[in-house]
C-alpha atoms as a PDB file:
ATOM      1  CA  UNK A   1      -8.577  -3.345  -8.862  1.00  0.00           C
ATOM      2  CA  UNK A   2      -5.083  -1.865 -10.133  1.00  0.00           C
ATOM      3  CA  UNK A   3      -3.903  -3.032 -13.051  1.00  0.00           C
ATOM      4  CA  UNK A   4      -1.547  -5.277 -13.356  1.00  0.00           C
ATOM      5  CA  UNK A   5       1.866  -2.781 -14.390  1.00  0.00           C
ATOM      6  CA  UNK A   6       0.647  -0.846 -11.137  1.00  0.00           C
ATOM      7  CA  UNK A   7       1.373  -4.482  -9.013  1.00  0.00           C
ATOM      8  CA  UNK A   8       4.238  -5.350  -7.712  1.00  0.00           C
ATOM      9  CA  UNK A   9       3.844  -8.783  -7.464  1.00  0.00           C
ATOM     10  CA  UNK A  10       7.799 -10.757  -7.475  1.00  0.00           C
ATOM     11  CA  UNK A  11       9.449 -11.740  -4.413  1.00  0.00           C
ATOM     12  CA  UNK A  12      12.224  -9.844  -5.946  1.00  0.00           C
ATOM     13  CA  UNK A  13      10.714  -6.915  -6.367  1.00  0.00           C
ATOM     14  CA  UNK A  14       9.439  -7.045  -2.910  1.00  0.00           C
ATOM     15  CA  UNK A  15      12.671  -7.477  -1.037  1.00  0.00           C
ATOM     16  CA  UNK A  16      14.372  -4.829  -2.820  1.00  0.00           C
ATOM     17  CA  UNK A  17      12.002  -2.630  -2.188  1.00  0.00           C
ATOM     18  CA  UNK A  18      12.794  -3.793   1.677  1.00  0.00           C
ATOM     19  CA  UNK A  19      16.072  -3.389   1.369  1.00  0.00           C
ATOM     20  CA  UNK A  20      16.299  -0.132   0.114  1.00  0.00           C
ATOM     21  CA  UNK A  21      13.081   1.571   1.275  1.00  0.00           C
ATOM     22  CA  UNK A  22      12.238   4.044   3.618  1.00  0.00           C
ATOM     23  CA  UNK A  23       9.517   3.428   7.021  1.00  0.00           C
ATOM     24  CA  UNK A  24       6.804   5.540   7.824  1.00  0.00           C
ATOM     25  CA  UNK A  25       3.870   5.161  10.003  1.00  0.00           C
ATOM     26  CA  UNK A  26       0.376   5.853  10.209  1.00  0.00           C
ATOM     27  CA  UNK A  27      -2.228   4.467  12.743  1.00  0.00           C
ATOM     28  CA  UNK A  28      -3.773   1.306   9.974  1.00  0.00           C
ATOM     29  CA  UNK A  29      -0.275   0.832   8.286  1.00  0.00           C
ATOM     30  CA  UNK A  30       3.145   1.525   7.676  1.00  0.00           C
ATOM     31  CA  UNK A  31       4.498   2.635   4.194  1.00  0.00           C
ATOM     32  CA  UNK A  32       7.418   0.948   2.775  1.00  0.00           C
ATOM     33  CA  UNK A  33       8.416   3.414  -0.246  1.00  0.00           C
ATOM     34  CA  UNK A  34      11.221   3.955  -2.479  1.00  0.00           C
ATOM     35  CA  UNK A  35      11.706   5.720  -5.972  1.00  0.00           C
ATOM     36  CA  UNK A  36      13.057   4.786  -8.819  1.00  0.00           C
ATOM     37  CA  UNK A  37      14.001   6.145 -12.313  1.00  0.00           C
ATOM     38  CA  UNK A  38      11.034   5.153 -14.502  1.00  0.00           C
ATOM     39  CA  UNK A  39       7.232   5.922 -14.894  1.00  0.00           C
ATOM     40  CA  UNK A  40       5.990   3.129 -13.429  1.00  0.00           C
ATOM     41  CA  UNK A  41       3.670   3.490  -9.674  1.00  0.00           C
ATOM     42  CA  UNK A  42       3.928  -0.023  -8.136  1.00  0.00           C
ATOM     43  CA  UNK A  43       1.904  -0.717  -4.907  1.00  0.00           C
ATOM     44  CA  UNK A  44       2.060  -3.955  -3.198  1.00  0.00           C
ATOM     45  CA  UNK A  45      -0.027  -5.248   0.430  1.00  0.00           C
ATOM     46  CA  UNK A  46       1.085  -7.361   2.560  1.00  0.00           C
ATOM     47  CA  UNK A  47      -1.583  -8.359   4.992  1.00  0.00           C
ATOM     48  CA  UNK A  48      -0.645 -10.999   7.362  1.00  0.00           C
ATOM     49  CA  UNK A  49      -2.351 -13.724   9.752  1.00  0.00           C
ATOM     50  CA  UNK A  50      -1.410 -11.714  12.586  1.00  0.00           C
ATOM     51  CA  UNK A  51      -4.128  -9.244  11.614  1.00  0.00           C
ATOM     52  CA  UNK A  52      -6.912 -11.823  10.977  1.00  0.00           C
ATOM     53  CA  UNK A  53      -7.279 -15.351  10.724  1.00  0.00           C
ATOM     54  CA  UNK A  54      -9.917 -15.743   7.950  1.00  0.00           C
ATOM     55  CA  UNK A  55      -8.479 -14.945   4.265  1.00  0.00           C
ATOM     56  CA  UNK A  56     -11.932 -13.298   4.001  1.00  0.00           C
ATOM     57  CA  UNK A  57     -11.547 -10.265   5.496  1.00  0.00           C
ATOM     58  CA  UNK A  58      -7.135 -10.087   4.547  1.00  0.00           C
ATOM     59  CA  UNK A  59      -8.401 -10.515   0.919  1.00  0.00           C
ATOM     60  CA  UNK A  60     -11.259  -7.674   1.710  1.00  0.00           C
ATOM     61  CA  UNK A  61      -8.328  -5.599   3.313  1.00  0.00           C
ATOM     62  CA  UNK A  62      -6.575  -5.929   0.375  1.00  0.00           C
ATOM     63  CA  UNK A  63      -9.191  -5.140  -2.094  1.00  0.00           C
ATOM     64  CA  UNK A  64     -10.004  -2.114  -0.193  1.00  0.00           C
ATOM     65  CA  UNK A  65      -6.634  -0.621   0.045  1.00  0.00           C
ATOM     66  CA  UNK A  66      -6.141  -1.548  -3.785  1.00  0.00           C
ATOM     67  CA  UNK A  67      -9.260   0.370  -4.577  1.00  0.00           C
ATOM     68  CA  UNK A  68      -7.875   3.414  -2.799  1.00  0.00           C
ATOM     69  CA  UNK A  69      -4.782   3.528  -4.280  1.00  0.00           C
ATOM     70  CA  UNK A  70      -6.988   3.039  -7.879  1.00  0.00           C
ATOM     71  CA  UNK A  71      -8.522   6.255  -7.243  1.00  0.00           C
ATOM     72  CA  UNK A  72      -5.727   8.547  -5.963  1.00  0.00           C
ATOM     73  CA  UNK A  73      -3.045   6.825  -8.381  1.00  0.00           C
ATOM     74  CA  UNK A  74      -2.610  10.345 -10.249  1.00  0.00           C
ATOM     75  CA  UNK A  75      -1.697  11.566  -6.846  1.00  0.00           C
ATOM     76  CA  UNK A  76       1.453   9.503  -6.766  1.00  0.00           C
ATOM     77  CA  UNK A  77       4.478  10.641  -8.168  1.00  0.00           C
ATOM     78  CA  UNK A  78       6.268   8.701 -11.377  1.00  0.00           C
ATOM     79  CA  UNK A  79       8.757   6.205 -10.205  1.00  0.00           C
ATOM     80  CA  UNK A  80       6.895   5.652  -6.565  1.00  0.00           C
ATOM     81  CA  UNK A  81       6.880   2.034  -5.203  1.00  0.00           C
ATOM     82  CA  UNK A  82       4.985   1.381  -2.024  1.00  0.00           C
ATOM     83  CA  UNK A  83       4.335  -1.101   0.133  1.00  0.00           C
ATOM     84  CA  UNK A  84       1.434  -1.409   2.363  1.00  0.00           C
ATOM     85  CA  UNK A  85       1.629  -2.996   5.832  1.00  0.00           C
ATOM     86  CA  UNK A  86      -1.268  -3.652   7.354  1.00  0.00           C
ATOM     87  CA  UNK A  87      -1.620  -2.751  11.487  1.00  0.00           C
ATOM     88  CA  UNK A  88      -4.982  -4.451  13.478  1.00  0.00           C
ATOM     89  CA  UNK A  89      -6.631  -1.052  13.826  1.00  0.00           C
ATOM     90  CA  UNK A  90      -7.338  -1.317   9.857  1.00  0.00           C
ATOM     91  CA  UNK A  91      -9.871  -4.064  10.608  1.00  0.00           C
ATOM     92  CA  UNK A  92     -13.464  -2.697  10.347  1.00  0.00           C
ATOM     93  CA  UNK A  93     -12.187   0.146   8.935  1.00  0.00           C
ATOM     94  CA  UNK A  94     -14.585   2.064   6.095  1.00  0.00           C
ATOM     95  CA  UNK A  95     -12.716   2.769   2.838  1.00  0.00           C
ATOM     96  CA  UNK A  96     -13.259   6.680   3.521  1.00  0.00           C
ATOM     97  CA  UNK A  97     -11.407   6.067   6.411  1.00  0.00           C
ATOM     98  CA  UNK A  98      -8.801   3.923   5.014  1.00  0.00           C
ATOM     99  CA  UNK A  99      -8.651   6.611   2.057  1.00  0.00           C
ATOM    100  CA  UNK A 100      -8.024   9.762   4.516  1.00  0.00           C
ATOM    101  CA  UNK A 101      -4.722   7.509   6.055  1.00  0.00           C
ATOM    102  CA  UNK A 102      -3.132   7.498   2.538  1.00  0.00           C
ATOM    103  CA  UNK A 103      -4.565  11.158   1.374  1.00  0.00           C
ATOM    104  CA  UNK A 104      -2.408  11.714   4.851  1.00  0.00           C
ATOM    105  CA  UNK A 105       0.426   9.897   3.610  1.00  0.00           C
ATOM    106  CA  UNK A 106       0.770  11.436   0.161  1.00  0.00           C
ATOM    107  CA  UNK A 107       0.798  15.258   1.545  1.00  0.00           C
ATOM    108  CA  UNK A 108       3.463  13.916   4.174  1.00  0.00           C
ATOM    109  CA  UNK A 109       5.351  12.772   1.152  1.00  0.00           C
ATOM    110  CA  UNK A 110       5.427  15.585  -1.066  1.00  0.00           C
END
């Protein structure tokens, strides 16, 4: 689990992030990012019904992509925030799998 400074977890910080963040696109999510001028990473999931009825498996989701980011978090640059939006295709998805999609991201974003 990431701790808690690595969260972003407001409303606020959330919609700013919308508002003044860039799209891209992989097949199991989009990435929301923007940077800013500290040395914080923030990482945030949003993981909607639309993807799954049963809070089980968004609430696995979740934990899975949290976990990934735990383990690459060195990879991210100071100042990254990131939002995760979740596609369909991410359900049943092994967390190797789900790790290659952001290993993909982070060399598109360097």
């Amino acid at each position: 689990m990431l701790k808690k400074e690595n969260r972003i977890r407001s409303k606020k910080e959330f919609a700013e992030i919308k508002n003044k963040g860039e799209i891209l696109y992989s097949p199991l999510f989009g990435f929301l990012t923007c940077q800013e001028n500290d040395d914080l990473k923030k990482f945030g999931f949003i993981v909607s019904k639309k993807i799954s009825k049963k809070a089980v498996e968004r609430n696995k989701i979740r934990r899975v992509l949290s976990e990934v980011v735990r383990k690459n978090l060195d990879r991210f640059k100071n100042g990254t925030r990131v939002i995760f939006l979740t596609k369909q295709e991410i359900l049943g998805k092994k967390m190797i799998e789900v790790e290659k999609e952001v290993k993909k991201f982070l060399i598109s974003n360097d």
